[in-house]
Protein backbone atom coordinates (compact mmCIF):
# COMPACT_ATOMS: atom_id res chain seq x y z
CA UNK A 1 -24.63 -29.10 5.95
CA UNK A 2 -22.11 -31.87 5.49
CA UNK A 3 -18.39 -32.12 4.92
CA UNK A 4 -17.16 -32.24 2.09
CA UNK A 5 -13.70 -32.33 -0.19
CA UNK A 6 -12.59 -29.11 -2.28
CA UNK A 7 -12.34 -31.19 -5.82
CA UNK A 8 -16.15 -32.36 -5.19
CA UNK A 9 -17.49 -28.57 -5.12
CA UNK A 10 -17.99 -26.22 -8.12
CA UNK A 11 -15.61 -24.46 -9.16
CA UNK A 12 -14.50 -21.92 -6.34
CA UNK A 13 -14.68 -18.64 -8.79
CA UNK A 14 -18.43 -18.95 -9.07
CA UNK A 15 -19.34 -19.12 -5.31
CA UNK A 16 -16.74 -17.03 -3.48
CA UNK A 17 -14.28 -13.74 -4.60
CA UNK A 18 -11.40 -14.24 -5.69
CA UNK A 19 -8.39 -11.67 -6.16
CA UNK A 20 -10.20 -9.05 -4.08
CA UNK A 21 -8.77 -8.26 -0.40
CA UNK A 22 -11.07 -9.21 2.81
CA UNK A 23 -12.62 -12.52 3.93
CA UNK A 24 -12.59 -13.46 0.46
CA UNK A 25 -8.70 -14.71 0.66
CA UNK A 26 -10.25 -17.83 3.60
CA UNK A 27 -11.39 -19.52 0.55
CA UNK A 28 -8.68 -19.05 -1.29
CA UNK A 29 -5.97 -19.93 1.45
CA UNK A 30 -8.45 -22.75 2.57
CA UNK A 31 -8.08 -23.97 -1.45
CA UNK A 32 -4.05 -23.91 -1.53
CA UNK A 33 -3.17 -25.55 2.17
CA UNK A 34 -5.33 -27.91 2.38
CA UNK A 35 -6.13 -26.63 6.10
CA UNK A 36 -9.96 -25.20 6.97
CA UNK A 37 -13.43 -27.33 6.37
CA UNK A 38 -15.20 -27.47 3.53
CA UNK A 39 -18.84 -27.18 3.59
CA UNK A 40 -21.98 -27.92 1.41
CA UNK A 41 -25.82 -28.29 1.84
CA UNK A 42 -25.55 -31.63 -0.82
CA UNK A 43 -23.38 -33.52 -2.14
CA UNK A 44 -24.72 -33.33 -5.93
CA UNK A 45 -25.30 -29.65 -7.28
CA UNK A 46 -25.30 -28.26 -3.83
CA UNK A 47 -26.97 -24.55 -3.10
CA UNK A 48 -24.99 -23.72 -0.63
CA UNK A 49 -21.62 -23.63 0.33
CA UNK A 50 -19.21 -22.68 3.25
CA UNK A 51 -15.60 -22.54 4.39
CA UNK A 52 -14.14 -22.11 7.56
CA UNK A 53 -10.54 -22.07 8.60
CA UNK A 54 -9.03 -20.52 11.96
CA UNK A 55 -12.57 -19.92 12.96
CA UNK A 56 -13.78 -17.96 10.28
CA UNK A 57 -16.45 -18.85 7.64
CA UNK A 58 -17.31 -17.71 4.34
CA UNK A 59 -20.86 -18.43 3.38
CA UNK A 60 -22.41 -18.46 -0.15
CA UNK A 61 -25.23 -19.67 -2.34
CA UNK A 62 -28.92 -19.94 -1.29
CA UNK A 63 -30.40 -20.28 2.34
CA UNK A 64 -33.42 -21.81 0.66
CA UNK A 65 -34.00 -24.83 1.50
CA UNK A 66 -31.60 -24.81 4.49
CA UNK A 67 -33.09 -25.48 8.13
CA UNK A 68 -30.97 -24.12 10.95
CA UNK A 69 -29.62 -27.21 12.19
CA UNK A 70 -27.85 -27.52 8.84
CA UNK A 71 -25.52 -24.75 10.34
CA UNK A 72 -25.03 -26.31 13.38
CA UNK A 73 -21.36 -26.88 11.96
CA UNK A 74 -20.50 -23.40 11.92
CA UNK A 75 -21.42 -22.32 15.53
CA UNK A 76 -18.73 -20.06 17.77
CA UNK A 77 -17.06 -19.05 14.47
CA UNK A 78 -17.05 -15.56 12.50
CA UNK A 79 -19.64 -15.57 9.50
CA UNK A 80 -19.41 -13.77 6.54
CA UNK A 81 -22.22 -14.50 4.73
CA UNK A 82 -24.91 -12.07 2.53
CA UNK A 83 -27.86 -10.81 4.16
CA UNK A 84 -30.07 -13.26 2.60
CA UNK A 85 -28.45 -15.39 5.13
CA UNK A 86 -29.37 -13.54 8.43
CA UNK A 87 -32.75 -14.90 9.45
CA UNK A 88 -31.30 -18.32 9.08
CA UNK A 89 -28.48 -17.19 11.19
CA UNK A 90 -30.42 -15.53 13.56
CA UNK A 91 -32.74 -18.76 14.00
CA UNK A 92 -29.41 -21.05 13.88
CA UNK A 93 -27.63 -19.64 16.79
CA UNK A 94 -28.16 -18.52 20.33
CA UNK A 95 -26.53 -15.06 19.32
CA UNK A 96 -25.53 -13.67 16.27
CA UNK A 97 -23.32 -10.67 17.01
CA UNK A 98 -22.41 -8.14 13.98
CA UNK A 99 -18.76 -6.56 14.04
CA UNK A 100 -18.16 -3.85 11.64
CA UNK A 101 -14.83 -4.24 10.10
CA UNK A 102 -12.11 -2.54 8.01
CA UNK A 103 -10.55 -3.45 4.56
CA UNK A 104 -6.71 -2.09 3.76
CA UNK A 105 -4.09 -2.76 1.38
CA UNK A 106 -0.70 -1.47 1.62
CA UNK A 107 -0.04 1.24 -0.90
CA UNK A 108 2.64 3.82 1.06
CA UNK A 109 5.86 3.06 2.41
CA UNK A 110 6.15 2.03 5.83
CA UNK A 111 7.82 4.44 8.50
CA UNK A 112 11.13 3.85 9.76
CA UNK A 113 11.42 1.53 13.40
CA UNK A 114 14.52 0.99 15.40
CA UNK A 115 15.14 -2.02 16.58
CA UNK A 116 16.19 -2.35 20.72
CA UNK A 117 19.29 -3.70 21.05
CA UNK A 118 19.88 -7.50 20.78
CA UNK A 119 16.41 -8.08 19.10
CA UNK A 120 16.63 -8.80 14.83
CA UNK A 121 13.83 -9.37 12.77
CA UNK A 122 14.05 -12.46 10.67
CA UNK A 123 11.72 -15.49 9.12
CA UNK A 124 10.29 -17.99 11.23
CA UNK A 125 11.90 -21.31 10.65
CA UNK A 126 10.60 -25.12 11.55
CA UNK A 127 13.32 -24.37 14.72
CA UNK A 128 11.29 -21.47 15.94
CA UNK A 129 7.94 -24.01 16.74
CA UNK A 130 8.42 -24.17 20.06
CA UNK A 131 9.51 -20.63 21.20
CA UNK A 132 5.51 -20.03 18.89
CA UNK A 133 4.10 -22.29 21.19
CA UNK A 134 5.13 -21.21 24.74
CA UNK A 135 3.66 -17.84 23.47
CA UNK A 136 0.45 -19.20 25.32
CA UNK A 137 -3.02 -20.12 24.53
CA UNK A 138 -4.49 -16.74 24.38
CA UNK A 139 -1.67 -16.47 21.55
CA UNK A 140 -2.44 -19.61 19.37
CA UNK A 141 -5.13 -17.72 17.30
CA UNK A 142 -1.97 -16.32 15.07
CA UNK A 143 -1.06 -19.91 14.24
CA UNK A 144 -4.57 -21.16 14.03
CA UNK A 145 -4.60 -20.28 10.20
CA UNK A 146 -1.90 -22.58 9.50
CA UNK A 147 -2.44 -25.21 11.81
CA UNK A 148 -1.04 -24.58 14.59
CA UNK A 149 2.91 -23.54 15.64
CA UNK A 150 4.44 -25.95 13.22
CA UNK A 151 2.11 -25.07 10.35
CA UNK A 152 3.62 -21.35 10.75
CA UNK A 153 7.05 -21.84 11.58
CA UNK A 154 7.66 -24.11 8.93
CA UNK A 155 5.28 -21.83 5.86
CA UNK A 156 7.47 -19.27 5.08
CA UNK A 157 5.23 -16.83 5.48
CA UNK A 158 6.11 -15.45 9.04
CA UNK A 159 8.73 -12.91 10.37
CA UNK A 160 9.59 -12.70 14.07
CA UNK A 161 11.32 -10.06 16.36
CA UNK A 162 13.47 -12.21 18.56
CA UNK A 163 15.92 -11.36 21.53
CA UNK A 164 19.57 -13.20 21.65
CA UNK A 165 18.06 -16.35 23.47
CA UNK A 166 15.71 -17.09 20.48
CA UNK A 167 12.27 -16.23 22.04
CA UNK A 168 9.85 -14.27 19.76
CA UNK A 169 9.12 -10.93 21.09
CA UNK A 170 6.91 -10.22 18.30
CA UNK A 171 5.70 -11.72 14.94
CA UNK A 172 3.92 -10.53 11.81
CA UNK A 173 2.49 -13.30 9.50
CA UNK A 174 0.51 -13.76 6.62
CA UNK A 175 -2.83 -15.14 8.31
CA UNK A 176 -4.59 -16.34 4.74
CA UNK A 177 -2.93 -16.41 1.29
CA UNK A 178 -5.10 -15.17 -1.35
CA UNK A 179 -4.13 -15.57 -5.08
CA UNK A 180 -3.70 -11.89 -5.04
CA UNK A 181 -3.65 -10.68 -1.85
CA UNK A 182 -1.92 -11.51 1.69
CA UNK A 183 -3.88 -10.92 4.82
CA UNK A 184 -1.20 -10.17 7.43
CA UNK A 185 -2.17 -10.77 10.87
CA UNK A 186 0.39 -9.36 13.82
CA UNK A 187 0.94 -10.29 18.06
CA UNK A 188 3.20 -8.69 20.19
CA UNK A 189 3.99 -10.64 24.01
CA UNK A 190 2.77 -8.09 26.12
CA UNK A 191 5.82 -7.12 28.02
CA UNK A 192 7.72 -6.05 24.76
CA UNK A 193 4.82 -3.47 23.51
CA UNK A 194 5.79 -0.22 22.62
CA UNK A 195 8.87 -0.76 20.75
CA UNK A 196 7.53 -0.57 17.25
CA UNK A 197 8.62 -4.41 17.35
CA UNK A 198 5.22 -5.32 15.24
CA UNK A 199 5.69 -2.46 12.59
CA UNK A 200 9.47 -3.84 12.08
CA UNK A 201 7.89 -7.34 11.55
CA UNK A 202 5.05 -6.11 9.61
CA UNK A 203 7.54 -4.04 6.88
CA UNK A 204 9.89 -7.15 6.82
CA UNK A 205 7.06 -9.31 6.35
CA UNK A 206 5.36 -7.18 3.77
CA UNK A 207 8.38 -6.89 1.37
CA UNK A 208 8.43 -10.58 1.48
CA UNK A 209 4.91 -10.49 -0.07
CA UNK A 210 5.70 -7.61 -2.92
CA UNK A 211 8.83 -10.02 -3.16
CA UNK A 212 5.77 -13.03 -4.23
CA UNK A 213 4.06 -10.46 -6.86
CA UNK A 214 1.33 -10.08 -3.95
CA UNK A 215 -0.52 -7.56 -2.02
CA UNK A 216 -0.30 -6.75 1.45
CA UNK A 217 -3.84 -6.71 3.02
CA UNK A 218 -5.46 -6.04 6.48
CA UNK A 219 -8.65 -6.66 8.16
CA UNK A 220 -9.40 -5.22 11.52
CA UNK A 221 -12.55 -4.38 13.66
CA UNK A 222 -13.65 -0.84 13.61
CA UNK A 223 -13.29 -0.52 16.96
CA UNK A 224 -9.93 -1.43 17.38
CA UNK A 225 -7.65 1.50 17.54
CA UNK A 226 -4.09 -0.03 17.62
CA UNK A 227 -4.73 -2.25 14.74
CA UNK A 228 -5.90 0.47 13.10
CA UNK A 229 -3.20 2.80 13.73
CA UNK A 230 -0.16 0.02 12.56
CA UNK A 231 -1.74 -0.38 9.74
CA UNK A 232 -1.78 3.20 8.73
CA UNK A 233 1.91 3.52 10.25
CA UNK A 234 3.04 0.36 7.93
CA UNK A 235 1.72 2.28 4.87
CA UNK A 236 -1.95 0.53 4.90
CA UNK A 237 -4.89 2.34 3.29
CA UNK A 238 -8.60 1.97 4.06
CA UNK A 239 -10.12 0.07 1.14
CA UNK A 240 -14.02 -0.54 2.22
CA UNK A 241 -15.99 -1.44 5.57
CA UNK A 242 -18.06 -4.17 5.82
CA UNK A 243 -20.03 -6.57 8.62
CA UNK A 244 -19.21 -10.46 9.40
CA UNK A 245 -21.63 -11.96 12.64
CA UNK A 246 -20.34 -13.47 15.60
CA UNK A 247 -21.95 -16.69 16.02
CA UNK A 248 -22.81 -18.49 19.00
CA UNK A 249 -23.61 -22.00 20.01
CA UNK A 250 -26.37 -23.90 18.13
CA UNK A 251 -29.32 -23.04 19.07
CA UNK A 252 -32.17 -25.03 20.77
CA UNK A 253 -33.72 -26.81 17.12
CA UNK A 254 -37.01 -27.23 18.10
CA UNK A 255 -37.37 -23.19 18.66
CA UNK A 256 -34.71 -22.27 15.91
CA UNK A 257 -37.66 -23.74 14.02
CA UNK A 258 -40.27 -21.96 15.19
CA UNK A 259 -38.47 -18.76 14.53
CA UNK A 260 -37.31 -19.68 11.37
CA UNK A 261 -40.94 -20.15 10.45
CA UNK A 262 -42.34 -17.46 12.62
CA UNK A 263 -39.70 -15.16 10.48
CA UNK A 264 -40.62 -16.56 6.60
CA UNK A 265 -44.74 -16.33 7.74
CA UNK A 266 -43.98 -12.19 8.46
């Protein structure tokens, strides 16, 4: 597949969702930042189409006529793509891993949290970037969405707990904007757990989208029981369940190939 520019694809309503919560809001973020990739199997009248921001991908159209080194591109990201898709996949990477995941939107009141003393929940400003980035790497995937810890500080669209020095204890954020509806994403720093510091983020941060006209949205694995359990405490309720793959590196072409063909001759 080859890169491309938004304003040279079709228009975006006819290849991904739009309005609806889950993985469908990448497109739409990727369409009003700027940030995330844009892909396309041609140039003219393409068949095939794919986004991918903060590594995770949205893929759409036709596999036909796609070989598996054509999704070389989208190796070690998250793939949500229809199952027309997975033999390609399969033949395309050196694993494809499936995680089940969980759909909410916000549609009770969240419960009450009191704040330690000293800490106040407020909106990340372009002053907070570097107390986002000595958070650490295995904390830049929160940022990743809007391009890193200046992209987020400087949005709007992210509420911090902070002590009296400035540092962020915790932060909610909206990870991709959707036209309809906010995907919040949330990190605590792991010596400052268990102070209902994210749900105080999360409520301030989803008022701020009802505040917009939007939705507040969450996507989680299945398997992960403290997302799953904020959510519900912040007044989120299970919409649907669905699958996105886990992809690996590219895999060897010469036998994605074979398999490919091996696969479409059974």
């Amino acid at each position: 597949m080859i890169e491309t520019a938004p304003r040279q694809l079709p228009a975006l309503s006819r290849w991904f969702p739009t309005g609806a919560p889950g993985p469908g809001v990448i497109g739409e973020h990727a369409l009003a930042t700027g940030l995330g990739t844009w892909w396309a199997d041609h140039a003219e009248s393409p068949r095939a189409l794919a986004v991918s921001c903060a590594g995770h991908t949205m893929l759409r159209g036709s596999p036909e006529g796609l070989t598996p080194a054509d999704l070389a591109p989208l190796a070690h990201s998250r793939i949500d793509a229809p199952a027309r898709f997975l033999p390609l996949l399969g033949a395309a990477f050196d694993r494809v891993t499936p995680w089940e995941r969980m759909v909410w939107t916000q549609v009770a009141p969240a419960r009450p949290a009191v704040l330690p003393r000293g800490v106040r929940v407020r909106r990340l400003e372009p002053a907070d970037t570097d107390a986002l980035a000595v958070l650490g790497p295995d904390s830049a995937w929160i940022t990743a969405s809007w391009g890193g810890p200046l992209g987020l500080a400087s949005s709007g669209h992210g509420w911090a707990a902070t002590d009296r020095n400035g540092a962020v204890l915790a932060l909610a954020c909206t990870y991709f904007r959707g036209t309809r509806h906010e995907d919040v994403a949330v990190l605590t720093a792991p010596d400052h757990r268990r102070h209902r510091l994210a749900l105080s983020c999360v409520t301030a941060l989803t008022a701020d989208i009802r505040s917009r006209g939007h939705i507040p949205s969450w996507n989680c694995s299945t398997l992960n029981r403290a997302s799953r359990l904020l959510a519900w405490t912040a007044g989120f309720r299970l919409v649907r369940e669905y699958v996105y793959y886990a992809a690996g590196g590219a895999a060897d072409l010469a036998a994605a190939t074979e398999r490919a063909a091996a696969r479409a001759a059974s």
